[in-house]
Each structure stands twice: as C-alpha cells, then as structure tokens.
C-alpha atoms as a PDB file:
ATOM      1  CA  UNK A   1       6.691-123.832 104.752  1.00  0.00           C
ATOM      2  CA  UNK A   2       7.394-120.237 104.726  1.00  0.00           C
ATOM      3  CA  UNK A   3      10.263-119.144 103.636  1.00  0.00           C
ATOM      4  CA  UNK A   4      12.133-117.983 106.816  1.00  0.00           C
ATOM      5  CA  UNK A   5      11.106-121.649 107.760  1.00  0.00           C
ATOM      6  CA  UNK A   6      12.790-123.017 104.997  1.00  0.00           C
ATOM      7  CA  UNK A   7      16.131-120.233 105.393  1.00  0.00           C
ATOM      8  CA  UNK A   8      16.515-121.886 109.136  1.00  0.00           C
ATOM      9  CA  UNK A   9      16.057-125.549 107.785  1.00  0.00           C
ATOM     10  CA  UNK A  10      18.785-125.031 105.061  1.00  0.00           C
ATOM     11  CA  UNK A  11      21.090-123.658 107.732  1.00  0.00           C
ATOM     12  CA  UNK A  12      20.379-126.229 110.122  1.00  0.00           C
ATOM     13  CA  UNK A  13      20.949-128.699 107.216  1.00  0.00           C
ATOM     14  CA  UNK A  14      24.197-127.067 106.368  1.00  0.00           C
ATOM     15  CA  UNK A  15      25.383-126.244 110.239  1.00  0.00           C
ATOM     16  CA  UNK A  16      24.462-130.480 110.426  1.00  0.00           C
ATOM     17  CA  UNK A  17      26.393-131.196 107.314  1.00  0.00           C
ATOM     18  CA  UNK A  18      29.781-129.001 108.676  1.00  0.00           C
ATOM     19  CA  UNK A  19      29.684-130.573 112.575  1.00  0.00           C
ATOM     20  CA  UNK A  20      29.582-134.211 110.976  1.00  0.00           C
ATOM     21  CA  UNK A  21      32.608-133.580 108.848  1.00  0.00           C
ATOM     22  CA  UNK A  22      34.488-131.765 111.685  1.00  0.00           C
ATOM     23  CA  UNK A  23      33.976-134.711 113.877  1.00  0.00           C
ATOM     24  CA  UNK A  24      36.353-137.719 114.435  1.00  0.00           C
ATOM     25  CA  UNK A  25      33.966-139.929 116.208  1.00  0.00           C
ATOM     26  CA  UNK A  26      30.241-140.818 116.070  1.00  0.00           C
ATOM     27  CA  UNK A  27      27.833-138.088 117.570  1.00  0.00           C
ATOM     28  CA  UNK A  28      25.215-139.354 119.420  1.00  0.00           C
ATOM     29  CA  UNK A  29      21.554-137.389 119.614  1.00  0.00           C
ATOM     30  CA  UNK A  30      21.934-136.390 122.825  1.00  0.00           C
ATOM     31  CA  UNK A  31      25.101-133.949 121.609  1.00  0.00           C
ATOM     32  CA  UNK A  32      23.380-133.177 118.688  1.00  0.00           C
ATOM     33  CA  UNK A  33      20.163-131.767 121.157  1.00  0.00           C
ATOM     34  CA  UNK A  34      22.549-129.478 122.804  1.00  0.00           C
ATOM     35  CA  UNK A  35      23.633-128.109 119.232  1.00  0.00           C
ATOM     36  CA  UNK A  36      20.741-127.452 117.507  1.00  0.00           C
ATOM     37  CA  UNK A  37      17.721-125.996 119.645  1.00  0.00           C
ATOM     38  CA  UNK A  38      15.440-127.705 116.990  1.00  0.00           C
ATOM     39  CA  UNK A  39      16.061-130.915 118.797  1.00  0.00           C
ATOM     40  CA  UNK A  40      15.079-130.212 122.107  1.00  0.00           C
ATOM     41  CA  UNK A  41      11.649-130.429 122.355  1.00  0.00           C
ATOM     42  CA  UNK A  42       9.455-130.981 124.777  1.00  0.00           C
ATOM     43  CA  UNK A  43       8.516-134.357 123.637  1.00  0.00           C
ATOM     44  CA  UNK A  44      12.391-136.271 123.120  1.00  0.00           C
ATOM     45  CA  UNK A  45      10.322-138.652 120.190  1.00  0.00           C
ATOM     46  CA  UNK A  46       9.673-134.841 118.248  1.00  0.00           C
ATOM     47  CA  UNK A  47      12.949-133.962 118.540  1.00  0.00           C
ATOM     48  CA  UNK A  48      14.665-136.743 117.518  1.00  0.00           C
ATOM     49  CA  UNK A  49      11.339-137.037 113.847  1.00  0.00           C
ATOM     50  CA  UNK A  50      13.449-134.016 113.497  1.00  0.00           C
ATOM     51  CA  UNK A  51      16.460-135.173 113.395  1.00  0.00           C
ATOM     52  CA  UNK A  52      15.374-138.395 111.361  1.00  0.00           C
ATOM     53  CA  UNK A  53      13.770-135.949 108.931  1.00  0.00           C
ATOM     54  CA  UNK A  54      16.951-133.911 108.394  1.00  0.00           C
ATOM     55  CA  UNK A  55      19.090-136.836 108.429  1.00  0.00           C
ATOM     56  CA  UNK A  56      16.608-138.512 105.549  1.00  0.00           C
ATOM     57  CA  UNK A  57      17.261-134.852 103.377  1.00  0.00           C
ATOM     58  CA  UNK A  58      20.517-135.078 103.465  1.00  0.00           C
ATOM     59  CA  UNK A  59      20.706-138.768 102.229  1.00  0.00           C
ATOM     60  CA  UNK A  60      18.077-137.847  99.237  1.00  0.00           C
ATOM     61  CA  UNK A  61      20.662-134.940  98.752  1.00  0.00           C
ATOM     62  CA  UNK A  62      23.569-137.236  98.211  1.00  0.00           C
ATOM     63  CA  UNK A  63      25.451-137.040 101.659  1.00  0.00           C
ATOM     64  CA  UNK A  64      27.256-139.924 102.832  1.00  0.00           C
ATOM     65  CA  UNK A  65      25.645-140.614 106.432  1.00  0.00           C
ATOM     66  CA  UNK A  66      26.735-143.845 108.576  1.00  0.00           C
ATOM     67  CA  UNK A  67      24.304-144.633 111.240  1.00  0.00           C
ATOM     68  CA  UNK A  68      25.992-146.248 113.551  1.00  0.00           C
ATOM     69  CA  UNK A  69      24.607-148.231 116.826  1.00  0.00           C
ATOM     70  CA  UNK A  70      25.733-148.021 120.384  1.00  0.00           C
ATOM     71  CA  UNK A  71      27.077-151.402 119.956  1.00  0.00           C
ATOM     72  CA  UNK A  72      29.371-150.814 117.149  1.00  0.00           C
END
C-alpha cells in the first residue's frame, strides 16, 4: 500500500471513528455509502468488503463497535 493509500485509509478510519460517536442511532451502510466515496462502488458486495475491512481494523484497534441487525 503506498503511502498516500495508507494517509486516505487512516483518515477514512478516523472520519469513521468521529461519525459513529456523533451519532445517536445505528447507521446503516447505505448512509455510510453516501459518506465515504470508498463505499460506493460499482459492485455494492466491494463496497460494503470495504466497509467490513475497516470495521474489522478498528475492532483489532480496540474500538467498541455494536453491529446491530435490522431487526433489533
């Protein structure tokens, strides 16, 4: 990964890490797609390995992340 790659990820982390502390309600993916242009891919099943990969970083990194399902 190169390392204005890896500047964008760490902001995207970080920008991720600020809206879900700001918010008082669950976010679903399809807000998250219109935040973060990383997200909206062409394929919706990229976008949202994306997401799952940046969501799985900032569990390894200690965050406290609730997944939560439509249902709930």
């Amino acid at each position: 990964m190169s390392s204005t790659a890896a500047d964008s990820r760490t902001k995207r982390l970080l920008d991720l890490v600020v809206l879900l502390l700001d918010v008082k309600r669950p976010v679903t993916f399809t807000e998250l797609r219109e935040q973060f242009t990383e997200y909206r891919t062409a394929k919706p099943e990229a976008g949202m390995r994306a997401f799952e990969r940046d969501m799985a970083t900032l569990v390894e990194l200690g965050v406290p992340v609730r997944w939560v399902t439509p249902e709930e």
